[in-house]
Protein backbone atom coordinates (compact mmCIF):
# COMPACT_ATOMS: atom_id res chain seq x y z
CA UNK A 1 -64.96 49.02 -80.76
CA UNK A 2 -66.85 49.51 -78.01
CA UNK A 3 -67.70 52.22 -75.05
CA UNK A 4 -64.89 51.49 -73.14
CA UNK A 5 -62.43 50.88 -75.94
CA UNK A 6 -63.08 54.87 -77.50
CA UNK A 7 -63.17 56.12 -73.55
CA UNK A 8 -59.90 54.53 -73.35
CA UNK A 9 -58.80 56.38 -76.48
CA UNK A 10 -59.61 59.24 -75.17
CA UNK A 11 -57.73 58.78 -71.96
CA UNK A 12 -54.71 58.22 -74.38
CA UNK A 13 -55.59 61.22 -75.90
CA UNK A 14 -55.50 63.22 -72.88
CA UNK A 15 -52.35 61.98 -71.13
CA UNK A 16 -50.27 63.06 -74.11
CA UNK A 17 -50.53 66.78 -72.43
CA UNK A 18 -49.77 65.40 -68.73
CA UNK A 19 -48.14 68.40 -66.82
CA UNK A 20 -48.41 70.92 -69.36
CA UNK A 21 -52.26 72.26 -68.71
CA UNK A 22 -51.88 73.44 -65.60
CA UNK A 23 -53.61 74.42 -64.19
CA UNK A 24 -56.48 73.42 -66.19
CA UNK A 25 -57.00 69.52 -66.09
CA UNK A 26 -55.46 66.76 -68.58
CA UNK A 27 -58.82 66.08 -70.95
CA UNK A 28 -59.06 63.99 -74.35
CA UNK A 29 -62.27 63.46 -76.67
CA UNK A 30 -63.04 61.06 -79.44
CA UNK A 31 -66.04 62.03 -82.03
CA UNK A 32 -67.65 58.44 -83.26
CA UNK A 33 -69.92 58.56 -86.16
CA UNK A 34 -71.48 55.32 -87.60
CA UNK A 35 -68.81 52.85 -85.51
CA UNK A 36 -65.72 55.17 -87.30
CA UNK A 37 -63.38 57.50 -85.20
CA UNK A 38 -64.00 60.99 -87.08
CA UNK A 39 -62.67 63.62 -84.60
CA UNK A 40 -59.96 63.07 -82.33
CA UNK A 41 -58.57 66.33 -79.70
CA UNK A 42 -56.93 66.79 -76.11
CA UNK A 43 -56.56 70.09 -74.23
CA UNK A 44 -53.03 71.08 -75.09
CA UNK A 45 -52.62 73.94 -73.02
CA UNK A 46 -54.55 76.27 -70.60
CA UNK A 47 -55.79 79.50 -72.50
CA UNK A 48 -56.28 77.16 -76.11
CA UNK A 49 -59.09 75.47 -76.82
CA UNK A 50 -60.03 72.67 -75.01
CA UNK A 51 -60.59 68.69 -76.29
CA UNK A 52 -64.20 68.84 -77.51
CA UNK A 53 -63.31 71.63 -79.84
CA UNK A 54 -60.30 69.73 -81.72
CA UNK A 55 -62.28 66.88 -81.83
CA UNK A 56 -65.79 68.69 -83.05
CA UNK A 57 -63.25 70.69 -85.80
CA UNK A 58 -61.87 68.11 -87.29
CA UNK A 59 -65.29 65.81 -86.90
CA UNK A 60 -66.56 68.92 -88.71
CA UNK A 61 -70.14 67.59 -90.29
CA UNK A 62 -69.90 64.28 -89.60
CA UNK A 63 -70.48 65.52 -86.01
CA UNK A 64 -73.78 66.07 -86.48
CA UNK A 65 -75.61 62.72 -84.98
CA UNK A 66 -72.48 61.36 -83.65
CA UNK A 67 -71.23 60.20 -80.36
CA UNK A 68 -68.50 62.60 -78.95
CA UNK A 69 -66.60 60.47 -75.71
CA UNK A 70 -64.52 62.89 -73.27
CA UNK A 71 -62.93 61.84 -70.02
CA UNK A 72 -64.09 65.30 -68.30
CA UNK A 73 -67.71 67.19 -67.88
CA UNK A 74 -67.53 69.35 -70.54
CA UNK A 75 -66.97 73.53 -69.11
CA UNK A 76 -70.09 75.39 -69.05
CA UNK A 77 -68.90 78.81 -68.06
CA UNK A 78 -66.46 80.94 -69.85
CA UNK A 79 -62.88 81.56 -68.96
CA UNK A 80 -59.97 81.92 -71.09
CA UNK A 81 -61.96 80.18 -73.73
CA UNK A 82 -65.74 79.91 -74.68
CA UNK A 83 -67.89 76.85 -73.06
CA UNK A 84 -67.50 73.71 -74.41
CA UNK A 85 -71.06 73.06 -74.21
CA UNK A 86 -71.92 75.33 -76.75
CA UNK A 87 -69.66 74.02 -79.38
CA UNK A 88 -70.98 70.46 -78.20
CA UNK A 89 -74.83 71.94 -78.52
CA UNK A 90 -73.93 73.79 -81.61
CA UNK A 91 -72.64 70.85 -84.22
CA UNK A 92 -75.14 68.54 -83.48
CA UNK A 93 -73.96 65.72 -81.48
CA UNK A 94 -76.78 63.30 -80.31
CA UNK A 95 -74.86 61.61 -77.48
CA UNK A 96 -72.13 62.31 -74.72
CA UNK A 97 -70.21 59.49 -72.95
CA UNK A 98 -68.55 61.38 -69.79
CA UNK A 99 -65.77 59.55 -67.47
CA UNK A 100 -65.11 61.90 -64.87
CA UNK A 101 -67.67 64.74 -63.17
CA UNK A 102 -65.62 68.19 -62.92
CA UNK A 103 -64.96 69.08 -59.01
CA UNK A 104 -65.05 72.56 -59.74
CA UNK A 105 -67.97 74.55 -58.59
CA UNK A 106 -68.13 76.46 -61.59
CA UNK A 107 -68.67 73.33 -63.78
CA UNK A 108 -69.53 70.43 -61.35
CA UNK A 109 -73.09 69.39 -62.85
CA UNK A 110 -73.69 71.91 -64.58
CA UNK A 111 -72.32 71.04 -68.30
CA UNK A 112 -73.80 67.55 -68.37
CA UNK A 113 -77.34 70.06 -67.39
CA UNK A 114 -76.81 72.52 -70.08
CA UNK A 115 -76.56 69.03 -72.44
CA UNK A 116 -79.38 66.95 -71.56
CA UNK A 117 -81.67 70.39 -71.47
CA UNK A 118 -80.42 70.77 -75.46
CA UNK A 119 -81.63 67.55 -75.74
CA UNK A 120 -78.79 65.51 -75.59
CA UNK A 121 -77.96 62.31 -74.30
CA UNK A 122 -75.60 62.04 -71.36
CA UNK A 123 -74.18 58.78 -70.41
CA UNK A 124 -71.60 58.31 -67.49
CA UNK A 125 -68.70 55.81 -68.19
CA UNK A 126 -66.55 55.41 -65.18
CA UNK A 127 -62.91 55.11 -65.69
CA UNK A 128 -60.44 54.96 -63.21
CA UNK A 129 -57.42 55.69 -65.11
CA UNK A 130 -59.08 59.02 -66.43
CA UNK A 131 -59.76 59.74 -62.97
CA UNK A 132 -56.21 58.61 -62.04
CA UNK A 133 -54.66 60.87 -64.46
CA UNK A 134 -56.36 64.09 -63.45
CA UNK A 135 -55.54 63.15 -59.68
CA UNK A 136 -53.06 66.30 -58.97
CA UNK A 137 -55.74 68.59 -60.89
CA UNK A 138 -59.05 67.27 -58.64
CA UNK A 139 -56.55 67.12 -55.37
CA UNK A 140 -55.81 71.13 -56.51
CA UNK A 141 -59.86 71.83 -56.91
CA UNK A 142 -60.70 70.40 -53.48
CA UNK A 143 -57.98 70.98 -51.06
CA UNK A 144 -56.87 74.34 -52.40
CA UNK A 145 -53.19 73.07 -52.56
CA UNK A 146 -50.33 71.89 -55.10
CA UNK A 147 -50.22 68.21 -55.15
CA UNK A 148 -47.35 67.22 -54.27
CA UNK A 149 -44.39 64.49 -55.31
CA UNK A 150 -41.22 63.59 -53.56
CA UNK A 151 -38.20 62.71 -55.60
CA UNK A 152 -35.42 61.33 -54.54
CA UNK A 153 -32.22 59.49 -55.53
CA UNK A 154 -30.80 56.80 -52.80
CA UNK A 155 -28.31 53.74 -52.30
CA UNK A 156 -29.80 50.73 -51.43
CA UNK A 157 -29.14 51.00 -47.69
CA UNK A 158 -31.21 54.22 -47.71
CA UNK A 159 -28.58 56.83 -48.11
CA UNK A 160 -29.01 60.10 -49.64
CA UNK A 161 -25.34 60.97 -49.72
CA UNK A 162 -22.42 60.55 -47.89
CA UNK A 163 -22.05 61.66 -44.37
CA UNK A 164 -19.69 64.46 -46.10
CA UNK A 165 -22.29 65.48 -47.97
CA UNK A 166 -21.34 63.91 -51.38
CA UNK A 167 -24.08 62.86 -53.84
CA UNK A 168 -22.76 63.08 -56.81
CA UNK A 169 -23.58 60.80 -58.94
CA UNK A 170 -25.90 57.63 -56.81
CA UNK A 171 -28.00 57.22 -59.73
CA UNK A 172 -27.22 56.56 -63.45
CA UNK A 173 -27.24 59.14 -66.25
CA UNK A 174 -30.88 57.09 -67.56
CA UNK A 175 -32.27 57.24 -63.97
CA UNK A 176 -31.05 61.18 -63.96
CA UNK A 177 -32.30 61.56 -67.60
CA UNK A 178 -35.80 60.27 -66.44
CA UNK A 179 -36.11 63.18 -63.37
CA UNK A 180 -35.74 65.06 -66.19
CA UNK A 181 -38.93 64.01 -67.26
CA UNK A 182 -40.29 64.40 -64.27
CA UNK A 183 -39.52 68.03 -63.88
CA UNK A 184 -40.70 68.88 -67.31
CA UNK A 185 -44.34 67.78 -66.01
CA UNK A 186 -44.58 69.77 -63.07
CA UNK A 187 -45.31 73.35 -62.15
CA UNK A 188 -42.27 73.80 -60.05
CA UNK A 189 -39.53 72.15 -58.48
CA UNK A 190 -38.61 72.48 -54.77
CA UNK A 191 -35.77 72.32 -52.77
CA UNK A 192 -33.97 73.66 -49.49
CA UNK A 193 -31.54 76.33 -48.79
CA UNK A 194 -28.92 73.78 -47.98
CA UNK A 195 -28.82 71.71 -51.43
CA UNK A 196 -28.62 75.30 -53.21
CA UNK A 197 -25.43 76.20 -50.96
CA UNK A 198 -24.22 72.21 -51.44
CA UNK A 199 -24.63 71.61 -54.67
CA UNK A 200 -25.41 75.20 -56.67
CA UNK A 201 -27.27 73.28 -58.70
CA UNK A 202 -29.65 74.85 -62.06
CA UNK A 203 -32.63 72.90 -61.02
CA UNK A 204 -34.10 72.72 -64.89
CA UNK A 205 -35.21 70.66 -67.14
CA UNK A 206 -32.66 68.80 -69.65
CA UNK A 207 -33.58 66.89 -72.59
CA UNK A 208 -32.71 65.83 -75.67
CA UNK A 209 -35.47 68.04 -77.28
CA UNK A 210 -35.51 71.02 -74.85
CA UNK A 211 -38.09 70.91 -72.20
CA UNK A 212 -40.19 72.90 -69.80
CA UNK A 213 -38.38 74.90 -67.07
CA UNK A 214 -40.30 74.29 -63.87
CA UNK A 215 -40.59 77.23 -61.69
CA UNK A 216 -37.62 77.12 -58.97
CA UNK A 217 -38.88 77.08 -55.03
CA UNK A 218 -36.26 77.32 -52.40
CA UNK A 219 -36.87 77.27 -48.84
CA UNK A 220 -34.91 79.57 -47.11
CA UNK A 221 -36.41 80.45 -43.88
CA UNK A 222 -32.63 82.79 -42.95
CA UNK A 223 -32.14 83.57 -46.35
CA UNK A 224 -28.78 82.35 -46.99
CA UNK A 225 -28.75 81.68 -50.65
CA UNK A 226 -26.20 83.31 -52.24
CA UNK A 227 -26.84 86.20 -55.11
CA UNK A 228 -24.24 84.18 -57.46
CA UNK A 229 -26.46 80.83 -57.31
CA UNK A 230 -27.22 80.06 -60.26
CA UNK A 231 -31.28 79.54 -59.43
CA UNK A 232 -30.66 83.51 -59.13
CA UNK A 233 -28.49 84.61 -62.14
CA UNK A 234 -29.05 82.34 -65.20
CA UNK A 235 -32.50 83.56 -66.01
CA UNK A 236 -33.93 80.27 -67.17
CA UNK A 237 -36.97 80.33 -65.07
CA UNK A 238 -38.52 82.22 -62.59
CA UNK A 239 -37.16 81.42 -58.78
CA UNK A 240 -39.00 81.76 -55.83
CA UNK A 241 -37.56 82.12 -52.12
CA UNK A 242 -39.59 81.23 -49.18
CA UNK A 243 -37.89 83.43 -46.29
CA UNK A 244 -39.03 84.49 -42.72
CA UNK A 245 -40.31 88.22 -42.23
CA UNK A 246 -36.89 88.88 -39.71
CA UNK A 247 -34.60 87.72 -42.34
CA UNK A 248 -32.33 90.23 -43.62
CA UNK A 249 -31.47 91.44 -47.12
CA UNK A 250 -34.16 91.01 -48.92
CA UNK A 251 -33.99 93.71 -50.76
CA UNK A 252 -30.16 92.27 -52.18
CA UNK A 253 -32.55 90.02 -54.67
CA UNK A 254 -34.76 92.94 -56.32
CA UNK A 255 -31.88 93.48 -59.01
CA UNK A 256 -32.12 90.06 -60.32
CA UNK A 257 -36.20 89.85 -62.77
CA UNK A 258 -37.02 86.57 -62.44
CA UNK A 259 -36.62 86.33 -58.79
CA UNK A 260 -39.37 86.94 -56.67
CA UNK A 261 -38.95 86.57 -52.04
CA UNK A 262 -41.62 85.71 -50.40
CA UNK A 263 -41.68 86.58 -46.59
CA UNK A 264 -44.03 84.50 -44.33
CA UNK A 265 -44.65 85.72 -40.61
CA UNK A 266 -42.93 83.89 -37.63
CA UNK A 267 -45.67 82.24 -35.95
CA UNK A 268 -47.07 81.02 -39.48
CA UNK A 269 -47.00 77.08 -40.38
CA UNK A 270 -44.03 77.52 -42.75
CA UNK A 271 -44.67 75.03 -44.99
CA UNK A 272 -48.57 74.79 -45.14
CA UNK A 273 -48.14 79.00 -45.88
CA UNK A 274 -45.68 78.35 -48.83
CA UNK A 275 -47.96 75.84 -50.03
CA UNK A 276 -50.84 77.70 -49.92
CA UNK A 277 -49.48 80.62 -51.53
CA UNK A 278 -48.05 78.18 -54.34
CA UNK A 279 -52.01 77.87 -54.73
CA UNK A 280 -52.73 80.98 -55.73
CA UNK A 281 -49.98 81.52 -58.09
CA UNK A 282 -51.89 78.86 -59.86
CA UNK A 283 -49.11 76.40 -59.12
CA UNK A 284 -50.50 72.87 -59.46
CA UNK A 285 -47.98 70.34 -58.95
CA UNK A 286 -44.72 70.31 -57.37
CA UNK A 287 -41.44 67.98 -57.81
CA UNK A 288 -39.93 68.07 -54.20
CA UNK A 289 -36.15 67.58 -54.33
CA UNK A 290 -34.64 68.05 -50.99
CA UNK A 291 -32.53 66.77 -48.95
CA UNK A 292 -33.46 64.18 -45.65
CA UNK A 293 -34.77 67.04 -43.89
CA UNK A 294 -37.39 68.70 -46.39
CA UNK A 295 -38.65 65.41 -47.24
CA UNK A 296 -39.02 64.55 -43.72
CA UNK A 297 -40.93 67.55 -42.64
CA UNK A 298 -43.40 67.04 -45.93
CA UNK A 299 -43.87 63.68 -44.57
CA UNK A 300 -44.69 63.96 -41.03
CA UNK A 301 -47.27 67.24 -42.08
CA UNK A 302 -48.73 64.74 -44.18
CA UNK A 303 -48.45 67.36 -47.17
CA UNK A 304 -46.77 64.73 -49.58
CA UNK A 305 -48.66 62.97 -51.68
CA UNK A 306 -46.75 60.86 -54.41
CA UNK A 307 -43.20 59.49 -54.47
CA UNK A 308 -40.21 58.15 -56.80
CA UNK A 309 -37.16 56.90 -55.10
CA UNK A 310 -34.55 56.09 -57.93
CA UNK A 311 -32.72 53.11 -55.79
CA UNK A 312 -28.76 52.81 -57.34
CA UNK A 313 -27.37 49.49 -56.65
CA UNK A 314 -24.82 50.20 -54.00
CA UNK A 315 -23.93 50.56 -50.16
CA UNK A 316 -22.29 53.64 -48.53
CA UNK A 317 -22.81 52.56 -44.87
CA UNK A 318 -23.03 56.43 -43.40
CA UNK A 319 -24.52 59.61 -44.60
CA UNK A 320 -28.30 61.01 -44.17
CA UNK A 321 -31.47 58.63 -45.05
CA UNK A 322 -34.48 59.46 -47.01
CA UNK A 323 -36.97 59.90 -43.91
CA UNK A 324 -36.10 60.94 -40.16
CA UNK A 325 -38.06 60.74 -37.08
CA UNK A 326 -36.94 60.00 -33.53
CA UNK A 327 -40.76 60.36 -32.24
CA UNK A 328 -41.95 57.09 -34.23
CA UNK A 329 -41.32 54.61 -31.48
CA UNK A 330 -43.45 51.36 -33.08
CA UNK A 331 -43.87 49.67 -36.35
CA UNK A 332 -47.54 50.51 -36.75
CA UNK A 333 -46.42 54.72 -36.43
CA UNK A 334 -44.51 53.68 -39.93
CA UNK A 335 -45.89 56.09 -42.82
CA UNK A 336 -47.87 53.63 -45.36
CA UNK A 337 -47.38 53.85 -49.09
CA UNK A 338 -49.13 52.09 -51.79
CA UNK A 339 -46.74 50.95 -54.81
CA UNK A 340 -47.89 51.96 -58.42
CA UNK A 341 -44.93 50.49 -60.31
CA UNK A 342 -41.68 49.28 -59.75
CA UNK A 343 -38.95 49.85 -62.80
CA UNK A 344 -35.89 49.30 -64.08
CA UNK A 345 -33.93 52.65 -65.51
CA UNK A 346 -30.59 51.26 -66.63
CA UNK A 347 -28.89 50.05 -63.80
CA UNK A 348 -30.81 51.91 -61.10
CA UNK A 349 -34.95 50.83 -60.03
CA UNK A 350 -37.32 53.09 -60.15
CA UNK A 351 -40.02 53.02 -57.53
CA UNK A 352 -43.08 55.22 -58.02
CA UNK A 353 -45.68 54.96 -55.14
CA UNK A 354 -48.69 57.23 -53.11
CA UNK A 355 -48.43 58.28 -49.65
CA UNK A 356 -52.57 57.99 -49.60
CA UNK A 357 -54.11 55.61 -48.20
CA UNK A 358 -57.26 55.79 -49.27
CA UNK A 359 -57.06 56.16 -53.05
CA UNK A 360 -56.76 52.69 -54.50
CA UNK A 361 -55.03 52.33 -57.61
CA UNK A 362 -55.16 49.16 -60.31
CA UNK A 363 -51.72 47.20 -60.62
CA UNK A 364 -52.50 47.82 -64.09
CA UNK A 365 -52.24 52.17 -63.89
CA UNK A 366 -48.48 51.34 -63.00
CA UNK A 367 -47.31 49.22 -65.81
């Protein structure tokens, strides 16, 4: 094997935690001594320890004069665990292959320093798909903001529902089974008032083998959702609702543990401020799955940033579409994706693309 082929291990590695470190970054490490793989690890959690330290514990001696890959710097300051560098410094490892620098200030540069002035050498090995896969956690580091993903379930002439408001089912119980997956890899889920007074629905996670609740984000600027929704009384996970300062009875919700109502001022960009408050809660990623007009007003702000339209093969002819805008007048106002993968999930396609258009992404990151 070569560089690449144990950085790409490690990538491996890493991914196998993908929305569960929040809102630590995905990381994986590989400990190579003489040409054999002796230590393998990948952060499984924020608060544990992170992927150097599985790999250097089960490397144990052999780590001495080895080659330890990770797809991160390697932490030099201590948080809910001690730096990795000193466990690096500490059992001996003569070199460090590194894919990705660390945006945050409190590592950025310095852990590859605290190496190479131990005496170790410190190679960089670009890879884009470890850079890729840590995309929500560096977009949370330098804008100070979840990263978000739209979800959403249409007919093949665009339509969310009927123009009665029925949506139940367009997709297939795989393509539903798969959203699944997608909420159990995000921080929270996020929908409007309207598809909580629609549809009451539980908005968690439901698969096979259990699954992570994502915390439940309504936006409810008149605070109209009602205290017998379920997001309110079955206690699965913890709901948030995003109200206006003049709405009234909020108060009604204090009864109820897991539900917490945030009140944002009247002249305040409403969805920026939730966003930015999701921020400091420590909320990483959310799953956005509104109706036409939430995912229209995350589109024109610009505050989306990834998207999976499950497309059901069928026509309604009426009902609301996907995206809404009266102001776009020309074909080159059109919002620009770039396509990642296109799939097949029983009978329904899946489509998972970026609303970036600067971050370019291999065909192959999408297979």
């Amino acid at each position: 094997m070569k560089h690449d082929d144990y950085m790409k291990l490690a990538v491996q590695l890493a991914r196998t935690a993908t929305g569960h470190t929040s809102p630590n970054p995905i990381v994986g490490a590989v400990c190579v001594a003489d040409g054999q793989v002796v230590g393998t690890g990948f952060h499984v959690k924020a608060g544990t320890p992170h992927a150097e330290v599985h790999a250097l514990r089960m490397a144990g001696k052999l780590a001495e004069g080895a080659d330890l890959y990770v797809t991160l710097e390697p932490c030099a300051h201590t948080g809910k665990t001690p730096p990795c560098t000193e466990a690096i410094i500490a059992s001996g490892i003569r070199r460090v292959f590194v894919a990705s620098i660390d945006p945050n200030p409190a590592v950025s540069g310095k852990g590859i320093g605290l190496l190479r002035d131990a005496g170790i050498e410190v190679t960089m090995i670009p890879n884009e798909e470890a850079d890729f896969s840590n995309r929500a956690f560096f977009h949370f580091i330098q804008q100070q903001k979840p990263y978000v993903t739209l979800k959403a379930a249409a007919t093949l002439d665009g339509r969310l529902a009927t123009q009665h408001g029925d949506s139940k089912w367009i997709t297939s119980e795989q393509a539903r089974m798969d959203v699944h997956h997608l909420r159990h890899t995000h921080d929270a889920i996020l929908v409007g008032v309207q598809t909580i007074l629609q549809d009451n629905p539980f908005l968690t996670t439901r698969l096979p083998h259990g699954g992570k609740n994502p915390i439940r984000i309504i936006l409810d600027r008149r605070l109209r959702t009602p205290k017998t929704a379920h997001v309110i009384t079955d206690g699965a996970s913890q709901t948030i609702l995003f109200t206006l300062e003049s709405a009234q009875g909020i108060d009604a919700f204090s009864e109820f543990p897991l539900v917490r109502v945030e009140t944002i001022p009247e002249h305040a960009d409403f969805l920026k401020e939730v966003l930015t408050r999701l921020a400091k809660m420590g909320v990483m990623t959310v799953l956005v799955e509104g109706g036409s007009h939430v995912h229209s007003s995350f589109i024109d702000q610009g505050l989306a940033d990834e998207f999976y339209l499950y497309m059901a093969p069928k026509f309604i002819g009426n009902g609301p579409s996907l995206f809404e805008n009266n102001g776009r007048t020309s074909i080159t106002e059109s919002e620009l994706l770039q396509i990642l993968s296109v799939k097949q999930i029983g009978p329904d396609i899946r489509l998972h693309a970026l609303f970036s258009k600067e971050v370019s992404v291999p065909c192959s990151l999408g297979s």
